[in-house]
Protein backbone atom coordinates (compact mmCIF):
# COMPACT_ATOMS: atom_id res chain seq x y z
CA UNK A 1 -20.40 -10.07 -14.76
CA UNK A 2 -19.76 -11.42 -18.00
CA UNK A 3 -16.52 -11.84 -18.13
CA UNK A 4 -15.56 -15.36 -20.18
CA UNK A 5 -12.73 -17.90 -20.29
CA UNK A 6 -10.17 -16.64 -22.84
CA UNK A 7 -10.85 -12.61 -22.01
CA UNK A 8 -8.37 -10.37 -21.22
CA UNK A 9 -8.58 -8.77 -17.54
CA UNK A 10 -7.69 -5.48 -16.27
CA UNK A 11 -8.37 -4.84 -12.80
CA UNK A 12 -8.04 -0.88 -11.67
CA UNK A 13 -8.20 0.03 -8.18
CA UNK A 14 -9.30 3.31 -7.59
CA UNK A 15 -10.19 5.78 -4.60
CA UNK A 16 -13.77 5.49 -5.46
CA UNK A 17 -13.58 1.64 -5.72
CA UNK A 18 -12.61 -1.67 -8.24
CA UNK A 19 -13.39 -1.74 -11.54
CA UNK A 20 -13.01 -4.59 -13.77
CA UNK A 21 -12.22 -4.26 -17.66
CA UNK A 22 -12.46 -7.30 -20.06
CA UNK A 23 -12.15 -7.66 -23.41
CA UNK A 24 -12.29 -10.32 -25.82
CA UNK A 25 -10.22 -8.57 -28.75
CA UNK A 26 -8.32 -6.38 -27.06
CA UNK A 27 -10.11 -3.82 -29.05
CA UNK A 28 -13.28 -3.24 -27.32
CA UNK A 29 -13.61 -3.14 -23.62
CA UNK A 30 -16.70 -3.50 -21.03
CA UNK A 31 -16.04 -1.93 -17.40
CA UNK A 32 -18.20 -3.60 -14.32
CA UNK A 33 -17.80 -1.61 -11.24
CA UNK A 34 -16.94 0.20 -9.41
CA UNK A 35 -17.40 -2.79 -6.62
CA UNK A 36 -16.83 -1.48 -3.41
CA UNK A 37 -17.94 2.26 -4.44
CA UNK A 38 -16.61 4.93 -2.86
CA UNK A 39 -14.16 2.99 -0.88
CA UNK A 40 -10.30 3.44 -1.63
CA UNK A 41 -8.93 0.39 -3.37
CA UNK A 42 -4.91 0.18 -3.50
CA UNK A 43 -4.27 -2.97 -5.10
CA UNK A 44 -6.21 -5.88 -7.15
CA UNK A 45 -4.97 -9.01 -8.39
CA UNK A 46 -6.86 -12.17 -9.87
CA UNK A 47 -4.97 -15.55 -9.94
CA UNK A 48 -7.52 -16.62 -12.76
CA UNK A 49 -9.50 -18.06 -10.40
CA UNK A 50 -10.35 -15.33 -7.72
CA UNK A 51 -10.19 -11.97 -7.76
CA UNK A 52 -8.55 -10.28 -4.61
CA UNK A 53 -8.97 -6.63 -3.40
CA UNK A 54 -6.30 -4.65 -0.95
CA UNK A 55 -9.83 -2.60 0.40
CA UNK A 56 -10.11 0.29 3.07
CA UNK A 57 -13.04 0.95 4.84
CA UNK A 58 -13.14 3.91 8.10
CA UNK A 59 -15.84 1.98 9.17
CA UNK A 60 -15.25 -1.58 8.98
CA UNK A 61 -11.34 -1.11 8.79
CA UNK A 62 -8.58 -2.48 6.00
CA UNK A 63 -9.17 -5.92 4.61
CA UNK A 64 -8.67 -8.13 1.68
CA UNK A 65 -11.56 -8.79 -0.05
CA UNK A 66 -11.87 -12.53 -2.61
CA UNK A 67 -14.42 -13.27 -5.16
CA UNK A 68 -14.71 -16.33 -6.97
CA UNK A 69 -17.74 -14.90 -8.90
CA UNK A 70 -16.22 -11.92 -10.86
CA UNK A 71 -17.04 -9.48 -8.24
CA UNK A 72 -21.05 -10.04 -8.21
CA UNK A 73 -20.05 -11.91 -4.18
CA UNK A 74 -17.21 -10.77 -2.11
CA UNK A 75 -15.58 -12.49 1.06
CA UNK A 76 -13.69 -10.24 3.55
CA UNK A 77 -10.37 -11.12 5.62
CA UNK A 78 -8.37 -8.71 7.77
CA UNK A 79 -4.52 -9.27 8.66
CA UNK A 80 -4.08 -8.10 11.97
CA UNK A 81 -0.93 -7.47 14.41
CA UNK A 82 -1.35 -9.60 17.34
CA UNK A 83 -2.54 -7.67 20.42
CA UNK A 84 -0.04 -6.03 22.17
CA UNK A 85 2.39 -5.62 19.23
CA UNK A 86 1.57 -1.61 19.42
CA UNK A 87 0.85 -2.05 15.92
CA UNK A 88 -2.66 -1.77 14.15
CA UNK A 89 -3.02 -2.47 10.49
CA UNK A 90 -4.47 1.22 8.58
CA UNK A 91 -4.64 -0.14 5.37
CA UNK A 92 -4.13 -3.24 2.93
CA UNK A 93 -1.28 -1.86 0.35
CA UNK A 94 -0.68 -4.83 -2.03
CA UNK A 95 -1.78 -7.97 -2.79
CA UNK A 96 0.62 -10.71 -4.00
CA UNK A 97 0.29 -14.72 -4.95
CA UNK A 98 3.72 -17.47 -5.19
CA UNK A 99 3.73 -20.25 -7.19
CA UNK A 100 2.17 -22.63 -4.71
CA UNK A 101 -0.52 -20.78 -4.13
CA UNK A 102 0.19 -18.92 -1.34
CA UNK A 103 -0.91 -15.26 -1.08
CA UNK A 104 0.86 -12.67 0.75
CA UNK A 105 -0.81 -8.76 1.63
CA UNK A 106 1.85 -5.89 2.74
CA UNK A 107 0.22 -3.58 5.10
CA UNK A 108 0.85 0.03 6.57
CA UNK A 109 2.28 0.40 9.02
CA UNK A 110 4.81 -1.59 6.90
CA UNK A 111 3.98 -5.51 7.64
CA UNK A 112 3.32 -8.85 5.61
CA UNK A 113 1.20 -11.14 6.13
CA UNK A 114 0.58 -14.30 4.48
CA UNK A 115 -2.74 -17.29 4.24
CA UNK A 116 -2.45 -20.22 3.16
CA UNK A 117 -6.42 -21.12 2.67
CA UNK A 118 -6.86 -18.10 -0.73
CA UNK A 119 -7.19 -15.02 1.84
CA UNK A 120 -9.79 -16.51 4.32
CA UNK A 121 -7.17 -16.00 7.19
CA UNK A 122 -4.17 -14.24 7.58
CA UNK A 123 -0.76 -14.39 9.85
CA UNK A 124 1.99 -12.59 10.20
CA UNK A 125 5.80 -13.29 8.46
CA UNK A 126 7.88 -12.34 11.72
CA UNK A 127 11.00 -12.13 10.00
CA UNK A 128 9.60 -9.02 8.66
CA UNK A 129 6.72 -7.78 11.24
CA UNK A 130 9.58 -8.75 13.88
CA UNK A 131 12.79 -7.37 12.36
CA UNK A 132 15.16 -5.69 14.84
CA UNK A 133 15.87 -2.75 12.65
CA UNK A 134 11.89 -2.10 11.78
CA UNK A 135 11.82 0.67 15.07
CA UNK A 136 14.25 2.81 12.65
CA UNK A 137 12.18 2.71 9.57
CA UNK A 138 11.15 5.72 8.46
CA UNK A 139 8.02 6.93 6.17
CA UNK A 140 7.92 7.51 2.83
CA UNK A 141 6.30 9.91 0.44
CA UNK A 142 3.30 7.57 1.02
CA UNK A 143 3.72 6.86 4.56
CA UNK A 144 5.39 3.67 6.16
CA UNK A 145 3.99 0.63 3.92
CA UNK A 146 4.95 -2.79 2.73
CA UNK A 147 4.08 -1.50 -1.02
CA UNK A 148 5.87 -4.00 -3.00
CA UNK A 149 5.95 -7.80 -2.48
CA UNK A 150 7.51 -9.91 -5.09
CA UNK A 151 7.78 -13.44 -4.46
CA UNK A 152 10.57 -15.37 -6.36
CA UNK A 153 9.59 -17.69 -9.22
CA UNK A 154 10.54 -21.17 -8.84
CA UNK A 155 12.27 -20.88 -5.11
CA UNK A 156 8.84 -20.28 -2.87
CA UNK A 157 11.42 -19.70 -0.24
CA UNK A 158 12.63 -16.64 -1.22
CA UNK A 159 10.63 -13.43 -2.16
CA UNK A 160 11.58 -8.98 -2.36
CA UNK A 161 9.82 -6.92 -0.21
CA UNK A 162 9.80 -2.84 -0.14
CA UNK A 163 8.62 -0.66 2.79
CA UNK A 164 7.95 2.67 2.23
CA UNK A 165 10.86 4.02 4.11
CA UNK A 166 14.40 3.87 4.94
CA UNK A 167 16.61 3.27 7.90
CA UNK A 168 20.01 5.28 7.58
CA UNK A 169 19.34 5.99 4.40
CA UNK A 170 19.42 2.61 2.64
CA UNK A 171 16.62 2.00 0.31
CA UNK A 172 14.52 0.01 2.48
CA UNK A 173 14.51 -3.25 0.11
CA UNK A 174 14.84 -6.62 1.72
């Protein structure tokens, strides 16, 4: 990939895979991809330094996916409930990063997870994976997902999260 210090990045997760746009002017764009080709892709995020992919695979199963080469080498992670939890992760819905570095994935069936070594392993944030009310949670239009995660700047402490769902009919936010 040629993409250089200074370009603008957009990353565009598809159902048929990743691409990458870059541009030096804003004007003209190149497109590299699609990496992981004909796999679903539901979220992609680069902290300048990697590049990290929320990828689905029937075969291999949901993972998050981090390049520090611009795509041309991936390395693949998996959050995972612990056994016995009843719970199995079906896909990786969103991909997000706090200021210290930390990067967090929300799952379906609605979960977080966070790693603290840039994706190489994950583990599970009980308060949410754990929460007494999560047996009442209900699907959304796109099933039962942790879709949004958005940690708060300056306080790494405190963060939003948004299942896909509702309990009683509150809007699900925490």
């Amino acid at each position: 990939m040629t993409v250089k210090k200074g370009d603008t990045v957009v990353l565009a997760g598809t159902k048929k895979g990743l691409f990458v746009l870059h541009s030096r002017d804003r004007k003209t764009w190149k497109t590299e991809g699609p990496r992981f080709e004909g796999l679903p892709v539901y979220h992609a995020m680069t902290d300048g330094k990697a590049l990290y992919a929320a990828v689905t695979n029937e075969h291999w199963g949901p993972s998050v996916q981090r390049s520090t080469s611009w795509g041309a080498k991936w390395t693949r992670a998996a959050p995972a409930y612990p056994k016995g939890s009843g719970l199995s992760v079906a896909r990786v819905w969103n991909v997000a990063q706090d200021d210290d570095g930390v990067l967090y994935a929300g799952v379906e069936p609605a979960g977080l997870f966070r790693s603290d070594d840039d994706g190489k392993s994950w583990k599970g944030v009980e308060a949410i994976n754990e929460f007494p009310g999560r047996k009442d949670w209900m699907p959304g239009g796109g099933g039962l997902c942790m879709h949004t995660i958005l940690p708060y700047p300056g306080d790494a402490k405190r963060m939003s999260v948004t299942p896909s769902g509702s309990s009683g009919g509150s809007s699900g936010c925490m």
